[in-house]
N, C-alpha and C. Protein backbone atom coordinates (compact mmCIF):
# COMPACT_ATOMS: atom_id res chain seq x y z
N UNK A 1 0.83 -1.19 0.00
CA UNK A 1 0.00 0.00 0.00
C UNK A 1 0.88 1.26 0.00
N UNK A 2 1.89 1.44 0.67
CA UNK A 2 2.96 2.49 1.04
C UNK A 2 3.49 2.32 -0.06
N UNK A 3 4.21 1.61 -1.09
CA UNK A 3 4.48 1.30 -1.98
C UNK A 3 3.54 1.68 -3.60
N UNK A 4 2.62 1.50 -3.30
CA UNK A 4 1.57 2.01 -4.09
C UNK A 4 1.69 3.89 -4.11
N UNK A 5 1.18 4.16 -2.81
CA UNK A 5 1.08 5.60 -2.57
C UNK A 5 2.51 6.02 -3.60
N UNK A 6 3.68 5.80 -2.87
CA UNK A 6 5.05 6.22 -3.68
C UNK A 6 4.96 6.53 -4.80
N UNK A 7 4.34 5.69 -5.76
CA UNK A 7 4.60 5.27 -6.88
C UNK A 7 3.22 6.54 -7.66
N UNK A 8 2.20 6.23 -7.01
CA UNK A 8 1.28 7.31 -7.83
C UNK A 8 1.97 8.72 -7.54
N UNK A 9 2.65 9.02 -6.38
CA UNK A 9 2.95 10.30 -6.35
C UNK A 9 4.28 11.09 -6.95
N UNK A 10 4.66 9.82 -7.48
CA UNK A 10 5.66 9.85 -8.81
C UNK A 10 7.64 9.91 -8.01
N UNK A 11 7.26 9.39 -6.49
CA UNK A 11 8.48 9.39 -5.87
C UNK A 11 9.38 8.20 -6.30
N UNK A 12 10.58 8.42 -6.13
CA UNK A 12 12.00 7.45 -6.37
C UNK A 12 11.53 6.71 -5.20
N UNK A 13 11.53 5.52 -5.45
CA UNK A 13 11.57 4.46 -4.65
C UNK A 13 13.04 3.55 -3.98
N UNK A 14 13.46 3.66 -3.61
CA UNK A 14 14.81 2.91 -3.06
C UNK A 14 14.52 1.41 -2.98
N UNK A 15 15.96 0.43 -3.45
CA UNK A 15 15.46 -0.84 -3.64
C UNK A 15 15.88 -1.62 -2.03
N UNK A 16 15.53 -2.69 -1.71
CA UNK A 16 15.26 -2.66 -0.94
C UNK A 16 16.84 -4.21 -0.27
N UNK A 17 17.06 -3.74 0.68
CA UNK A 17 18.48 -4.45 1.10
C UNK A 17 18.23 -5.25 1.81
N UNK A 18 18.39 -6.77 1.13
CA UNK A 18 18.10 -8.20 2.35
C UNK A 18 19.56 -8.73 3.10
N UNK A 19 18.66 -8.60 4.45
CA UNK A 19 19.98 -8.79 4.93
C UNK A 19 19.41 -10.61 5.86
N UNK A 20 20.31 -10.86 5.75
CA UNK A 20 20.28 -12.48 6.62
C UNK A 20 21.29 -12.44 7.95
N UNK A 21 20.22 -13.18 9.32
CA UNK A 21 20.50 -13.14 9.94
C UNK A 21 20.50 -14.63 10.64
N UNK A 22 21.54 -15.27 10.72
CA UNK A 22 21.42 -16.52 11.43
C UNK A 22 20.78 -17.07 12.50
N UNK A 23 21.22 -15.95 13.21
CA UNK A 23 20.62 -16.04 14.80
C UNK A 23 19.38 -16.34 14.88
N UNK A 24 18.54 -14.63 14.07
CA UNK A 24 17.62 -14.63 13.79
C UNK A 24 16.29 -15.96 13.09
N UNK A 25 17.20 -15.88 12.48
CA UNK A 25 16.64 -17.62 11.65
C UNK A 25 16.35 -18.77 12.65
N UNK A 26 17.58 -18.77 12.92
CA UNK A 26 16.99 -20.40 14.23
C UNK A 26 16.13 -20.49 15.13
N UNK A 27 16.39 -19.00 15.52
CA UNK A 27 15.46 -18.57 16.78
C UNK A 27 14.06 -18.79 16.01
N UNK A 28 13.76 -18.40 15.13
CA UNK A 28 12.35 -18.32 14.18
C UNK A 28 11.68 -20.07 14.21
N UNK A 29 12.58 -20.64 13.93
CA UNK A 29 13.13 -22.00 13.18
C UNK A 29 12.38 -22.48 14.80
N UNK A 30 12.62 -22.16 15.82
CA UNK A 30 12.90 -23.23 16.99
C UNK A 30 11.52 -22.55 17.56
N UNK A 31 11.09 -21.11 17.30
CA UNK A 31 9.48 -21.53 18.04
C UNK A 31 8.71 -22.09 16.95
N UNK A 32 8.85 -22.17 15.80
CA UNK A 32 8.08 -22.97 15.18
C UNK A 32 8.09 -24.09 15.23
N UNK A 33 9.02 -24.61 15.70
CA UNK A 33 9.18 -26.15 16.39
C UNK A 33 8.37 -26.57 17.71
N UNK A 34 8.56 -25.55 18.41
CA UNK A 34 7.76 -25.63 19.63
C UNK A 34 6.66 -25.42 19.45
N UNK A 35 5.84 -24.58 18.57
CA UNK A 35 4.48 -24.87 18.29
C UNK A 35 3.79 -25.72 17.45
N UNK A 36 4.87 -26.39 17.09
CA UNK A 36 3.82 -27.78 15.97
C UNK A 36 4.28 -28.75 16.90
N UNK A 37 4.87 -28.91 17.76
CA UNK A 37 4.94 -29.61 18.99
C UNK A 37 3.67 -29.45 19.97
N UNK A 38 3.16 -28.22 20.35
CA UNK A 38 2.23 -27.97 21.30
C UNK A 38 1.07 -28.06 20.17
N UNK A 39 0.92 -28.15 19.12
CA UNK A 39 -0.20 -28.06 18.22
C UNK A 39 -0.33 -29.86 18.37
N UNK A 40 0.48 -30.96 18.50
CA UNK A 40 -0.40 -32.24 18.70
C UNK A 40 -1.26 -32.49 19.68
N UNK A 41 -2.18 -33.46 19.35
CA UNK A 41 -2.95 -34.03 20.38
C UNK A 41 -2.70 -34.97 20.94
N UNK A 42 -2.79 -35.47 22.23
CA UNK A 42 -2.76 -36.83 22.42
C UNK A 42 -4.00 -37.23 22.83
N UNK A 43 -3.71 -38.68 22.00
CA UNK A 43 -4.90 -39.88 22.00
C UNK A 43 -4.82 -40.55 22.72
N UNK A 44 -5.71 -41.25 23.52
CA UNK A 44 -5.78 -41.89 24.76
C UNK A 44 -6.42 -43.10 23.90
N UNK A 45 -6.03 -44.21 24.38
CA UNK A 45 -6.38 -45.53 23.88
C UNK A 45 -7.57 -46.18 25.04
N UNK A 46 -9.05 -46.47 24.28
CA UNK A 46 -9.97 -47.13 25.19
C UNK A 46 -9.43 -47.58 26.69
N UNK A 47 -8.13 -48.57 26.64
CA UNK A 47 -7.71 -49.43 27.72
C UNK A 47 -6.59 -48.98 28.74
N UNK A 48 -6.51 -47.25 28.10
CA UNK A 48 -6.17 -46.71 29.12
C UNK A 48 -7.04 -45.82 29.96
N UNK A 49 -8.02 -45.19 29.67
CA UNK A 49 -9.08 -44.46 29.91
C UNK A 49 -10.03 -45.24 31.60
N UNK A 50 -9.66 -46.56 31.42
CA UNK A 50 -10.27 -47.44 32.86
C UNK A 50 -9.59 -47.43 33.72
């Protein structure tokens, strides 16, 4: 949208600098681990339930 605006109002746009961060990454990497971890269910089998 900000990008849009720029552009109709006929401004120079600057391109845009990717930067990579390792740290950053794993850390990302490792709660998404922990939440498809907390996202299972556990199933209880009939013959444990007695």
């Amino acid at each position: 949208d900000i990008y849009l605006t720029k552009l109709a109002k006929g401004e120079q746009i600057e391109d845009v600098a990717v930067t990579h961060d390792a740290d950053k990454e794993e850390f990302i990497r490792t709660q998404q681990h922990k939440l498809a971890k907390k996202s299972r269910t556990r199933r209880t089998t009939p013959a444990e339930k007695k």
